[in-house]
N, C-alpha and C. Protein backbone atom coordinates (compact mmCIF):
# COMPACT_ATOMS: atom_id res chain seq x y z
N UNK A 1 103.44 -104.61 100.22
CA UNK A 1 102.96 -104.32 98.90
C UNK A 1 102.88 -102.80 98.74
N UNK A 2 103.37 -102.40 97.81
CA UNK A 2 103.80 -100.79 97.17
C UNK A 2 101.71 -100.33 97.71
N UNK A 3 101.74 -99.09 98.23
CA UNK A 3 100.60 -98.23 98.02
C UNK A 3 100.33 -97.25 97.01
N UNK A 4 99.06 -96.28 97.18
CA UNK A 4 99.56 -95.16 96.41
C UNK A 4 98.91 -93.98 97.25
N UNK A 5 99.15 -94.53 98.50
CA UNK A 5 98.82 -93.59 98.96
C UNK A 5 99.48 -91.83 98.31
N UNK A 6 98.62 -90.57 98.69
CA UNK A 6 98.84 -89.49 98.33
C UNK A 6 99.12 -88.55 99.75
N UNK A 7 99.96 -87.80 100.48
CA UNK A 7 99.21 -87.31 101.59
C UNK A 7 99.21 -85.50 101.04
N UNK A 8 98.02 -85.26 101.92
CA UNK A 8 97.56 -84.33 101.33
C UNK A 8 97.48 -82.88 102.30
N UNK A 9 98.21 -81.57 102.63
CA UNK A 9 98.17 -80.79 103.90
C UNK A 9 96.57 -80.37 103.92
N UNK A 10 96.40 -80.10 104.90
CA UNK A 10 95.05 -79.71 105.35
C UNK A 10 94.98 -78.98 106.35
N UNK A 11 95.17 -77.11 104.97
CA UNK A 11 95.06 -75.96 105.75
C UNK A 11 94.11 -75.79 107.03
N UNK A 12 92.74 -76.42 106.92
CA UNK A 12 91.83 -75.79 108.20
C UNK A 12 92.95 -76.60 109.69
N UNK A 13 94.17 -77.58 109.88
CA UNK A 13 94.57 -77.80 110.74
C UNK A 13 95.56 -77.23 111.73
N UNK A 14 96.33 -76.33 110.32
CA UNK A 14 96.85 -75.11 111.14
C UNK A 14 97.17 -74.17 111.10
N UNK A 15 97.83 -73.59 112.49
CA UNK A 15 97.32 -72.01 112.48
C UNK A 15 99.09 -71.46 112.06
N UNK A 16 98.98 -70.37 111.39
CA UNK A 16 100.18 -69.25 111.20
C UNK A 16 100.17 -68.39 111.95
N UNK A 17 101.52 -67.79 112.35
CA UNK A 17 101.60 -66.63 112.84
C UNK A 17 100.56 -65.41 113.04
N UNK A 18 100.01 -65.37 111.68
CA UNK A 18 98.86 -64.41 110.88
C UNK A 18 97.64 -64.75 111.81
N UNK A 19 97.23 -66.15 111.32
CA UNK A 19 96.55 -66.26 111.80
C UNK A 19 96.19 -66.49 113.31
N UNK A 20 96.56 -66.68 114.59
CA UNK A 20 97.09 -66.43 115.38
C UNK A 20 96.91 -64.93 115.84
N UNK A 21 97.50 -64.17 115.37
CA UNK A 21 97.46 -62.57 115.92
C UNK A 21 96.10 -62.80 115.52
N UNK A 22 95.32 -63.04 114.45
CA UNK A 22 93.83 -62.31 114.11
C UNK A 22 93.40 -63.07 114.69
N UNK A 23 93.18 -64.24 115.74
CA UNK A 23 92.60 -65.08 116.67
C UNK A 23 92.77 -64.05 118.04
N UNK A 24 93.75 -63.13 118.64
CA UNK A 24 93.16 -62.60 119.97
C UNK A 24 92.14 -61.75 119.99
N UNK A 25 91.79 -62.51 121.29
CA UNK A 25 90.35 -61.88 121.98
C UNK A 25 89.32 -62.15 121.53
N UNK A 26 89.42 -63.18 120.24
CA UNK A 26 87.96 -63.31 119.55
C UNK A 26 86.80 -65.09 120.43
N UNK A 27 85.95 -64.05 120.65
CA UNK A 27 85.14 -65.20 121.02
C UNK A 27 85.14 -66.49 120.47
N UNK A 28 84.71 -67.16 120.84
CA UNK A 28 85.30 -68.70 120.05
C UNK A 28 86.34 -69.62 119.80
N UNK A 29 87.48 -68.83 120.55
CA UNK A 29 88.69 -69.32 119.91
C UNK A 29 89.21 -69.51 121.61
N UNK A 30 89.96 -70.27 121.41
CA UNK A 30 91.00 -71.17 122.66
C UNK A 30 92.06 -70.75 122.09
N UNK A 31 93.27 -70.20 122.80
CA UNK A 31 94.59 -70.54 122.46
C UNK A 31 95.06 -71.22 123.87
N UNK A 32 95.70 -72.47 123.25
CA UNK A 32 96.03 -73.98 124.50
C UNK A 32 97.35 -73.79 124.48
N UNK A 33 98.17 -72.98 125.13
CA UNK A 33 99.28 -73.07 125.63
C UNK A 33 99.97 -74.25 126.62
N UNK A 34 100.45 -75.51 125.88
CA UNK A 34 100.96 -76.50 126.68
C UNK A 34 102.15 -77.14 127.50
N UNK A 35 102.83 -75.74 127.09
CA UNK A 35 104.09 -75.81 127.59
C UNK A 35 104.15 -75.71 129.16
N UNK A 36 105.28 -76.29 130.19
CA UNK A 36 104.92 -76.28 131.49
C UNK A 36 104.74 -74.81 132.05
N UNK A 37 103.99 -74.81 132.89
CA UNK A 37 103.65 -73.69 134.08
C UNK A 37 104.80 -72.80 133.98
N UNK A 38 105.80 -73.08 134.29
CA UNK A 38 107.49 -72.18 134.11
C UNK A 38 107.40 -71.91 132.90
N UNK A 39 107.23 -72.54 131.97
CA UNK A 39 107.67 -71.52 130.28
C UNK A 39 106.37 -70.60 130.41
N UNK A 40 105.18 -70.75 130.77
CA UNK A 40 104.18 -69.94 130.26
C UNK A 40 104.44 -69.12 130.79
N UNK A 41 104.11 -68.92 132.33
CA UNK A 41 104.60 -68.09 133.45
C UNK A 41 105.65 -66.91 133.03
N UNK A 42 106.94 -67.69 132.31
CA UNK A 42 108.37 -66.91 131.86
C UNK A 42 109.22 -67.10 132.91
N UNK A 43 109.25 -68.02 133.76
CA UNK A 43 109.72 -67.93 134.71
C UNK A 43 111.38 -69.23 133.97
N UNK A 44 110.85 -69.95 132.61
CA UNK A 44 111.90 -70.60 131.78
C UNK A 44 112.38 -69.96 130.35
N UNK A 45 113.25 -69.39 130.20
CA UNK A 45 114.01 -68.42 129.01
C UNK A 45 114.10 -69.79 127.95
N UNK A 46 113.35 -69.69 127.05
CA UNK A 46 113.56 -70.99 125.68
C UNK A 46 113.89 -70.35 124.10
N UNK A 47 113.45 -69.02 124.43
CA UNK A 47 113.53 -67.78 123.19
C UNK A 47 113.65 -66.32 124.09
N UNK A 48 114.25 -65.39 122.95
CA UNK A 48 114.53 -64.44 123.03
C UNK A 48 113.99 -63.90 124.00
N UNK A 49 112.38 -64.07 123.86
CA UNK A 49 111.45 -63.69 125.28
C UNK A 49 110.86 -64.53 125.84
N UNK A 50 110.30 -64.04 127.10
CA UNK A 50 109.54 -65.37 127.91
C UNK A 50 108.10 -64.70 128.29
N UNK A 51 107.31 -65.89 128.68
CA UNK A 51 105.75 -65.54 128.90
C UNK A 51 104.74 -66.35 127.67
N UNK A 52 103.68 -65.69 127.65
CA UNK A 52 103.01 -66.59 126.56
C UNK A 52 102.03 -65.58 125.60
N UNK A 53 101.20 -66.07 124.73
CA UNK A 53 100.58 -65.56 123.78
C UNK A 53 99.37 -64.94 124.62
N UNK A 54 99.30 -63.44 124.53
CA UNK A 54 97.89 -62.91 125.52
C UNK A 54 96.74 -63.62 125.64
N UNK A 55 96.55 -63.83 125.96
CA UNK A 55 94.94 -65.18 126.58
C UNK A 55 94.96 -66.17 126.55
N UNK A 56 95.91 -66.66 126.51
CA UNK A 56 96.22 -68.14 126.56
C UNK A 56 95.76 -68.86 127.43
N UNK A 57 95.34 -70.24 127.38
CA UNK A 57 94.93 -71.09 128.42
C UNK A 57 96.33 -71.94 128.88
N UNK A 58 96.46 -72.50 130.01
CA UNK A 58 98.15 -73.04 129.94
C UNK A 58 97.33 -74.67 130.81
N UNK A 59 97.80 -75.51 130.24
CA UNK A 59 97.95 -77.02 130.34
C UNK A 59 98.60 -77.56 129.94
N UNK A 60 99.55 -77.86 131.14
CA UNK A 60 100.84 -78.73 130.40
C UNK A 60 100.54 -80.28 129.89
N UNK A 61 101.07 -80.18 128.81
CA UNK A 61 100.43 -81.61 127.77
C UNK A 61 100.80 -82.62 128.73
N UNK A 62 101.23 -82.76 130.05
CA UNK A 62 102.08 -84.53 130.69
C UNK A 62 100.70 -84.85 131.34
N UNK A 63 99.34 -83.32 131.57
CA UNK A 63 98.45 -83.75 131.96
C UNK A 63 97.79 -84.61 131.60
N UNK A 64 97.95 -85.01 130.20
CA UNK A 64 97.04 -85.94 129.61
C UNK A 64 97.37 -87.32 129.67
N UNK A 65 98.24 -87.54 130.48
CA UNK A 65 98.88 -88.65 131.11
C UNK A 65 98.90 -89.32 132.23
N UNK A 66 98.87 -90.36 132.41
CA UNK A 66 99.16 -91.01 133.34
C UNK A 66 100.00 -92.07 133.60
N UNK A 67 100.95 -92.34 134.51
CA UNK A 67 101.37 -93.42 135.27
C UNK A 67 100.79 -94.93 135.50
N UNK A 68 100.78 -95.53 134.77
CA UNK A 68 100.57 -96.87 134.97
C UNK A 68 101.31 -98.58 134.76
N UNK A 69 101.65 -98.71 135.89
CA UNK A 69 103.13 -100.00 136.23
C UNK A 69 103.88 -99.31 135.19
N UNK A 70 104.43 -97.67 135.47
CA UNK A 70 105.63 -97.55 135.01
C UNK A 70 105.83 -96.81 133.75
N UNK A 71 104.49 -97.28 132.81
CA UNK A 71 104.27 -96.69 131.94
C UNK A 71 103.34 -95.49 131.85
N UNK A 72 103.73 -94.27 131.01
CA UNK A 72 102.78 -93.42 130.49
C UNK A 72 101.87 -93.98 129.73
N UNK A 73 100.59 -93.73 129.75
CA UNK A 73 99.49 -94.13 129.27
C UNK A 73 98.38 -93.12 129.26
N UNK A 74 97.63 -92.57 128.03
CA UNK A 74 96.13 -91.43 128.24
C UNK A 74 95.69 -91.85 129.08
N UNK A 75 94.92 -90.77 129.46
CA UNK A 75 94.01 -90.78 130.84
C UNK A 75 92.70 -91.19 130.29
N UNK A 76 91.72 -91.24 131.15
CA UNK A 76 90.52 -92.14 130.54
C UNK A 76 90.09 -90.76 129.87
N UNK A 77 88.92 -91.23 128.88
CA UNK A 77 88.68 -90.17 127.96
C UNK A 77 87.42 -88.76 128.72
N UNK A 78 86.46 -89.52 129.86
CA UNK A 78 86.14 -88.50 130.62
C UNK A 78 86.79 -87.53 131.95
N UNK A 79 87.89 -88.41 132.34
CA UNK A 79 88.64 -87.07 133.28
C UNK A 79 89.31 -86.62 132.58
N UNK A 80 89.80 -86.87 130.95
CA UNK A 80 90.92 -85.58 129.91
C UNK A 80 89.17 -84.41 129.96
N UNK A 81 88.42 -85.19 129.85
CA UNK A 81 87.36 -83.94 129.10
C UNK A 81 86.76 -83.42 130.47
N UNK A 82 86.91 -83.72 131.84
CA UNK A 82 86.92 -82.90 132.84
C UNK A 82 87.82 -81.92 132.85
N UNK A 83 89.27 -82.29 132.51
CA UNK A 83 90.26 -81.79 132.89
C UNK A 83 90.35 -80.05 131.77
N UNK A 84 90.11 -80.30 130.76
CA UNK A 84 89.99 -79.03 129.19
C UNK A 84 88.31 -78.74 129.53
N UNK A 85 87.34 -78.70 130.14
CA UNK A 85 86.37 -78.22 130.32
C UNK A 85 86.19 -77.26 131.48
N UNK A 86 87.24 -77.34 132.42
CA UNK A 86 87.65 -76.85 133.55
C UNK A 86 87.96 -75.53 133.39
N UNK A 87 88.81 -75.83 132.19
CA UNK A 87 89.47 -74.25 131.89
C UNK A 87 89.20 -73.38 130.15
N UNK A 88 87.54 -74.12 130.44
CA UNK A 88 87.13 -73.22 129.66
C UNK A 88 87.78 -73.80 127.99
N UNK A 89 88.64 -74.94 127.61
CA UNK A 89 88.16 -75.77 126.53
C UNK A 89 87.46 -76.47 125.88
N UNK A 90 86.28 -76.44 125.11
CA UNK A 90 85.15 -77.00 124.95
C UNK A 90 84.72 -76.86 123.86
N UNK A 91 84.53 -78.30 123.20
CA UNK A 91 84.17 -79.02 121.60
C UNK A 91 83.41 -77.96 120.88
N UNK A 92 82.77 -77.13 121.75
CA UNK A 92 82.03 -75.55 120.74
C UNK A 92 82.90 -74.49 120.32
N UNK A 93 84.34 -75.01 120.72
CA UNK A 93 84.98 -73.46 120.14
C UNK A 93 85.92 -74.03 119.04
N UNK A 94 87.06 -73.37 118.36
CA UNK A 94 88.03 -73.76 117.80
C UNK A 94 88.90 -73.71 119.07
N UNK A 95 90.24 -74.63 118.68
CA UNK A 95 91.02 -74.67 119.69
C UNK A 95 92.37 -74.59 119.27
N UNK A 96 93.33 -73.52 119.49
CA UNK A 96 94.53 -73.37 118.59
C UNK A 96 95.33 -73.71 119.78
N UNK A 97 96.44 -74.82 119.18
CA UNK A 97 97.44 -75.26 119.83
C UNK A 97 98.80 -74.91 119.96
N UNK A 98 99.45 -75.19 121.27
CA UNK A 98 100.90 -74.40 120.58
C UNK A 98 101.87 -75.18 121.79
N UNK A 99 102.95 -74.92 121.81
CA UNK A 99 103.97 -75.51 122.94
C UNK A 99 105.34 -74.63 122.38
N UNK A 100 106.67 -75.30 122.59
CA UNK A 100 107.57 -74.19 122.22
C UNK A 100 108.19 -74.63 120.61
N UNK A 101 107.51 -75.57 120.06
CA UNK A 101 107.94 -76.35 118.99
C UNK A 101 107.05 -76.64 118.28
N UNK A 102 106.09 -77.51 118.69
CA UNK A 102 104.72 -78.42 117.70
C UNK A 102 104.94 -79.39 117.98
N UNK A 103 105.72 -79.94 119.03
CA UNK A 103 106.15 -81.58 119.25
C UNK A 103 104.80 -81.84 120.62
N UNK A 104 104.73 -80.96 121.33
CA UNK A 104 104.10 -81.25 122.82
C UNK A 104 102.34 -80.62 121.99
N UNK A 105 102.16 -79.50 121.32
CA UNK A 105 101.17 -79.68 121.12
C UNK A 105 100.60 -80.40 120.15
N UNK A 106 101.28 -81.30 118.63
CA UNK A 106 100.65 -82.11 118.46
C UNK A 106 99.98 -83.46 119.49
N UNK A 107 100.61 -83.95 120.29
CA UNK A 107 100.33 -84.59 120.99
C UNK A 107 98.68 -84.33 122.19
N UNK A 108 98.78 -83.24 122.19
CA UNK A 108 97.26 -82.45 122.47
C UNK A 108 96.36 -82.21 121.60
N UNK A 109 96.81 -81.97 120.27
CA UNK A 109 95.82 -82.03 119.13
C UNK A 109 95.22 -83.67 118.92
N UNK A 110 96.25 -84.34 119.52
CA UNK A 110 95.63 -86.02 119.04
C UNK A 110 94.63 -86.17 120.24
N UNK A 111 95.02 -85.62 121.54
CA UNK A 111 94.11 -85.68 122.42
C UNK A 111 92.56 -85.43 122.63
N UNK A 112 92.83 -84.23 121.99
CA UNK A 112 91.57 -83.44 122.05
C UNK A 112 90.69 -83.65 120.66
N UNK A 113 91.15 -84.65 119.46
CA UNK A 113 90.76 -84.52 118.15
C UNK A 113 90.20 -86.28 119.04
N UNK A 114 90.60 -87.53 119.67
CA UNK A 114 89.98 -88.45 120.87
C UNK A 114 89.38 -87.74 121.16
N UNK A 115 88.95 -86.89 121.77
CA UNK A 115 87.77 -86.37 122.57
C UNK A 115 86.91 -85.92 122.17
N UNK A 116 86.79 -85.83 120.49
CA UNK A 116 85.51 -85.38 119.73
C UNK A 116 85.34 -83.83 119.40
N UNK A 117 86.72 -83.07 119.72
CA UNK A 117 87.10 -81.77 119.17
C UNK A 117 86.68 -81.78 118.02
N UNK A 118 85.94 -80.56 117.25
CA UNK A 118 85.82 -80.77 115.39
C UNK A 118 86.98 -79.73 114.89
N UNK A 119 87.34 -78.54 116.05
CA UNK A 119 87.78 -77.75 115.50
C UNK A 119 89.28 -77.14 116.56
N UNK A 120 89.91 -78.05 115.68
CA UNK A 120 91.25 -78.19 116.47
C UNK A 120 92.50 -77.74 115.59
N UNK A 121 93.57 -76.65 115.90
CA UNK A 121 94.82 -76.43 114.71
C UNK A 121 95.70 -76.82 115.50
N UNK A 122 96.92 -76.46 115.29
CA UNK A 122 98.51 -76.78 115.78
C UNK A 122 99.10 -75.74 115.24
N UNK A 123 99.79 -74.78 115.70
CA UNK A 123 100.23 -73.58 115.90
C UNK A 123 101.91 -74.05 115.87
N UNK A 124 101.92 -74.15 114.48
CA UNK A 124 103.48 -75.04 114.43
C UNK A 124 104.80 -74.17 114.05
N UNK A 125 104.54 -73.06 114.63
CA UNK A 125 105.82 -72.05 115.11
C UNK A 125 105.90 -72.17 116.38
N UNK A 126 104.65 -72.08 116.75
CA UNK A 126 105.08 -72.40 118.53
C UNK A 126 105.47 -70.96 118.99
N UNK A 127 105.75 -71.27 120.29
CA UNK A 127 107.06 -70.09 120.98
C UNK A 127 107.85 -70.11 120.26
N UNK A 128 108.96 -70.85 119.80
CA UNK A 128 109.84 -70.49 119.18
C UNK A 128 110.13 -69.26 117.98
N UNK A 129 108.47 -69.15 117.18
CA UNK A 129 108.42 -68.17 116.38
C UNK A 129 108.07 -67.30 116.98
N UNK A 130 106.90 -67.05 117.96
CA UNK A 130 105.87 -66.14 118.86
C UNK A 130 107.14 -65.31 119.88
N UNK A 131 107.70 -65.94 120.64
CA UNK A 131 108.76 -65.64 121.24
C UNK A 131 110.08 -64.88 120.95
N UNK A 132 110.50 -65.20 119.44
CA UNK A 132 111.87 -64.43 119.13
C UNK A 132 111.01 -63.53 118.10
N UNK A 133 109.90 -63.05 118.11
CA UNK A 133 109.38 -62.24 117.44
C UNK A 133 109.05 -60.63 118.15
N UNK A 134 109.87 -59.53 118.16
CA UNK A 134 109.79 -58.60 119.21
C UNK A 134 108.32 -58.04 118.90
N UNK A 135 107.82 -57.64 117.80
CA UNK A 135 106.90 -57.27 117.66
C UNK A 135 105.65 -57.59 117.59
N UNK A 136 105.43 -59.36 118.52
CA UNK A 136 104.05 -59.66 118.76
C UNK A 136 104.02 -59.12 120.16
N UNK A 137 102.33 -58.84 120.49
CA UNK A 137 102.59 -58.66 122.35
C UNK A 137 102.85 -59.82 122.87
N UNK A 138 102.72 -60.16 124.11
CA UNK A 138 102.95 -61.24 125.06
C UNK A 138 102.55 -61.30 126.07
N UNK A 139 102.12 -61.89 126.87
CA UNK A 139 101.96 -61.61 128.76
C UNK A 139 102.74 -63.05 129.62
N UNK A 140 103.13 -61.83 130.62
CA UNK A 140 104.10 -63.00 131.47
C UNK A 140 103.32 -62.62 132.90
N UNK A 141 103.34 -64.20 133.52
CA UNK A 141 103.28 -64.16 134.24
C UNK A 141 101.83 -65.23 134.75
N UNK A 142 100.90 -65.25 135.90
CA UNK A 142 99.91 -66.31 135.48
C UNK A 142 99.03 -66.19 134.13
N UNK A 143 98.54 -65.37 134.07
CA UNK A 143 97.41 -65.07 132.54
C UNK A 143 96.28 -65.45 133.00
N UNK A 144 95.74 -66.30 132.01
CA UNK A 144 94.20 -66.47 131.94
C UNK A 144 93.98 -67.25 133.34
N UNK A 145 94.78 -68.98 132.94
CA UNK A 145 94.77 -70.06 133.75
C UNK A 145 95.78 -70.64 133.36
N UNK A 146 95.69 -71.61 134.49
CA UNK A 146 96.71 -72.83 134.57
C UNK A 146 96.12 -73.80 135.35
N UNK A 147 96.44 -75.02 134.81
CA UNK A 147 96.00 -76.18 135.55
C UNK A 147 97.40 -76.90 135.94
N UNK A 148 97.15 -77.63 136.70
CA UNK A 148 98.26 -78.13 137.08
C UNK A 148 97.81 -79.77 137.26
């Protein structure tokens, strides 16, 4: 049966370029770099440059996964919230997301929005924009953290 449904964007979900640069170093703010250990690192060329957004936290999104008879399946909802509390992600800050696309960190935004996040974006340039952009900074190499 026909709906009517409307859908509607909902700026507080994500972040721009703009916004982004005016997010480093500011207290409160997470940037969740989810791309694997090698892209953050730079140790994987995906754009022009390699490394990641200065302060970045790095958790690769497969963490939120598990193996079960075969299948991927979420992890229970208190070892994901061991696992982002570890490294300093936590339901009191905003949490800006990113990967090299918006494909790997939406999938962390659904995670962490399950886990009772209020203040969660998706950074839907990703590396791909951050990266072939010469004139943002960058840091390569470990950074903040990494979980593995």
């Amino acid at each position: 049966m026909p709906g009517n449904f409307v859908a509607k964007a909902n700026p507080t979900r994500i972040a721009d370029k703009t916004y982004v640069q005016q997010s480093l170093g500011k207290t409160g703010i997470i940037i969740l770099d989810v791309r694997s250990p090698d892209e953050y690192q730079g140790n994987i060329k995906s754009s022009q440059r390699v490394g990641h957004i200065p302060g970045a936290v790095n958790l690769d999104w497969v963490n939120n996964l598990a193996m079960v008879e075969g299948v991927a399946k979420m992890k229970p909802a208190i070892e994901l919230k061991q696992l982002y509390e570890k490294l300093g992600v936590t339901p009191d800050k905003e949490i800006i997301v990113h990967c090299q696309t918006g494909v790997r960190a939406s999938q962390t935004y659904f995670t962490l929005k399950y886990l009772g996040y209020g203040q969660v974006r998706v950074y839907d340039g990703s590396w791909e924009e951050w990266g072939n952009d010469t004139t943002l900074p960058l840091e390569v190499g470990k950074g903040t953290a990494t979980a593995k």
